[in-house]
C-alpha atoms as a PDB file:
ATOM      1  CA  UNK A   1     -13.180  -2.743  15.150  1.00  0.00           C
ATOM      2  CA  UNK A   2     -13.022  -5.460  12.872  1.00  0.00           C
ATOM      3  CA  UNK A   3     -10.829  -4.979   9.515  1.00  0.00           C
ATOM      4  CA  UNK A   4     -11.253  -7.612   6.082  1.00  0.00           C
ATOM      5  CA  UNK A   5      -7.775  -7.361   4.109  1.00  0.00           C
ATOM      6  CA  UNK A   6      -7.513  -7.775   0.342  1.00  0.00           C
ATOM      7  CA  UNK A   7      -5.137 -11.058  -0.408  1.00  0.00           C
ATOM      8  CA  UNK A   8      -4.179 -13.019  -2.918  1.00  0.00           C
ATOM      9  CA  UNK A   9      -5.039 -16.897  -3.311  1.00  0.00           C
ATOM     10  CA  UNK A  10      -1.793 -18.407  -4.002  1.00  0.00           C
ATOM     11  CA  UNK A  11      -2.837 -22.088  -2.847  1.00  0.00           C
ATOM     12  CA  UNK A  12      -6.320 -23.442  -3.340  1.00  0.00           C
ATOM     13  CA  UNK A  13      -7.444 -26.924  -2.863  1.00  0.00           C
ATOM     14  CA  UNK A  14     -11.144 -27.488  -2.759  1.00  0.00           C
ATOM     15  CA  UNK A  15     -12.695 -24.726  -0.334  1.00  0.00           C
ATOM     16  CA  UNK A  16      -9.129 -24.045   1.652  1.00  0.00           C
ATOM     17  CA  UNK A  17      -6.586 -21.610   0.239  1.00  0.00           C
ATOM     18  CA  UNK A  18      -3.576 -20.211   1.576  1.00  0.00           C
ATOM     19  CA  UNK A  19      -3.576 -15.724   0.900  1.00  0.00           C
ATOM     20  CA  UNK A  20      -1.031 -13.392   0.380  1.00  0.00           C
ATOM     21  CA  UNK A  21      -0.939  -9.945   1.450  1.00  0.00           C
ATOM     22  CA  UNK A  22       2.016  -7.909   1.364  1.00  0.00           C
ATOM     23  CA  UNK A  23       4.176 -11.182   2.290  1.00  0.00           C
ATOM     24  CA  UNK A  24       1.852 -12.083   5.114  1.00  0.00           C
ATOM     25  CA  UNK A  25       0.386 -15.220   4.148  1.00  0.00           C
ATOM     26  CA  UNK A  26      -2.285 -17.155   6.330  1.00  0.00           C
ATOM     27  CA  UNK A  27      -5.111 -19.888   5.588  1.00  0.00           C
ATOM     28  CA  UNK A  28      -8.881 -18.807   4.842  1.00  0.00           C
ATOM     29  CA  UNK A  29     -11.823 -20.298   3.209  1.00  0.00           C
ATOM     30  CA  UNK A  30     -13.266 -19.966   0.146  1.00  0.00           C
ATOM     31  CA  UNK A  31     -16.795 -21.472   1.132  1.00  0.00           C
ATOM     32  CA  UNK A  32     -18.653 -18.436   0.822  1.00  0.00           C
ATOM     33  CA  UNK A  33     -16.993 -17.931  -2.854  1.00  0.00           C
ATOM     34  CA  UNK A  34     -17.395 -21.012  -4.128  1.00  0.00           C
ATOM     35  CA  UNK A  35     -16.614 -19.351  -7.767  1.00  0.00           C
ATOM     36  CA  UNK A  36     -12.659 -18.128  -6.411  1.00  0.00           C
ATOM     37  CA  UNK A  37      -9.735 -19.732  -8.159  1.00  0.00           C
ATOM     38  CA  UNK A  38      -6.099 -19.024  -7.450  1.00  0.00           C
ATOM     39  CA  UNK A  39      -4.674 -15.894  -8.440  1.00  0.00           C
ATOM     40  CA  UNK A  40      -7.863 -14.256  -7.484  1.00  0.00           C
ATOM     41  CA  UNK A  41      -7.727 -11.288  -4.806  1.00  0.00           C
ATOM     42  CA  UNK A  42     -10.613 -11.581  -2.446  1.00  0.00           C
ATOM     43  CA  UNK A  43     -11.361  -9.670   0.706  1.00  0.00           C
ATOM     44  CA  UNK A  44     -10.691 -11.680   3.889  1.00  0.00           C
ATOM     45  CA  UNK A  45     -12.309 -11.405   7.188  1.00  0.00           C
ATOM     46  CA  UNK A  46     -12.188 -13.476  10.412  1.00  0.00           C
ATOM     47  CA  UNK A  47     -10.878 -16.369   7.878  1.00  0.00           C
ATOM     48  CA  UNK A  48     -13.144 -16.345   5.423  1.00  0.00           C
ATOM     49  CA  UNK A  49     -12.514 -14.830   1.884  1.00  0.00           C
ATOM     50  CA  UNK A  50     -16.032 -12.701   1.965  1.00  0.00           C
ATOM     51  CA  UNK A  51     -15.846 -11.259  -1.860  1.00  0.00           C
ATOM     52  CA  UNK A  52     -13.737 -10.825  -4.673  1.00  0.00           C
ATOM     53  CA  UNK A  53     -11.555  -7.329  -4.761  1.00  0.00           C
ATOM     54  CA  UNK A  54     -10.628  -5.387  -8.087  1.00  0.00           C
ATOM     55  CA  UNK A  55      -6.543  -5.824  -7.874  1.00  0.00           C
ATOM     56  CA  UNK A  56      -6.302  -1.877  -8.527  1.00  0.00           C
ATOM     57  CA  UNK A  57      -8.072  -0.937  -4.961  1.00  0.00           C
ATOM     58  CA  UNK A  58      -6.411  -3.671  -3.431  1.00  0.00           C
ATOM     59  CA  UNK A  59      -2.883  -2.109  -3.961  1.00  0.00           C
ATOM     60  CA  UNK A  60      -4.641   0.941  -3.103  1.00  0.00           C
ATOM     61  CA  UNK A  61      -5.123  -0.571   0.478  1.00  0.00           C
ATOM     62  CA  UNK A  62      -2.078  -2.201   0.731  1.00  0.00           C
ATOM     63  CA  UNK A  63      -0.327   0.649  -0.249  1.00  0.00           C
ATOM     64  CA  UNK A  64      -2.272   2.265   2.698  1.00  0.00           C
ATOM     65  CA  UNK A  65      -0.848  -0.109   5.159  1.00  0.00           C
ATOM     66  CA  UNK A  66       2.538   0.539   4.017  1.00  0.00           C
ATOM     67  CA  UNK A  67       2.359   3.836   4.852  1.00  0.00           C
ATOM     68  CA  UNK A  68       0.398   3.292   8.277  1.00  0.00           C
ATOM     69  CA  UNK A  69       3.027   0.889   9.356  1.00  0.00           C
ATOM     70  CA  UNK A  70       6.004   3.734   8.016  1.00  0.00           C
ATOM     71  CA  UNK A  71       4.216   5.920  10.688  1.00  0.00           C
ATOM     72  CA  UNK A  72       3.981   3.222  13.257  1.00  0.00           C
ATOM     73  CA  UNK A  73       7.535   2.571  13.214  1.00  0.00           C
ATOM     74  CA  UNK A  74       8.676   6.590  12.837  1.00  0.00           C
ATOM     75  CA  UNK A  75       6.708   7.142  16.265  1.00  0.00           C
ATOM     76  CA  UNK A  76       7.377   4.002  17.866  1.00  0.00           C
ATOM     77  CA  UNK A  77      10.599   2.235  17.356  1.00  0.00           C
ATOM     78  CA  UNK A  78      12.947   5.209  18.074  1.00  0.00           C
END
């Protein structure tokens, strides 16, 4: 199963950007959205920022993963 996770371009110079999501930050490129600038939220799959994401249904999804993780840890780390 592959996943794409809304992030956050908080460092952009030319088609490399360093993304944000939920304090996870990693690199990706912005080649297939040549139009992205920083600030933008954009969808991110194996690297690549793949389209840009409404910032509403992004917090939508990260609030999702907060709450898969809160389950995660309830079942697993005790």
């Amino acid at each position: 199963m592959c996943l794409a996770v809304p992030a956050r371009i908080i460092e952009l110079e030319g088609d490399r950007a360093v993304v944000d999501a939920m304090g996870n930050r990693w690199k990706a490129k912005t080649t297939l959205l040549p139009e992205a600038k920083l600030g933008d939220v954009v969808l991110v799959h194996a690297g690549f920022a793949i389209s840009q994401v409404d910032e509403e249904e992004a917090k939508k999804t990260w609030e999702l993963f907060a709450e898969i993780e809160e389950v995660r840890s309830e079942n697993f780390d005790g």
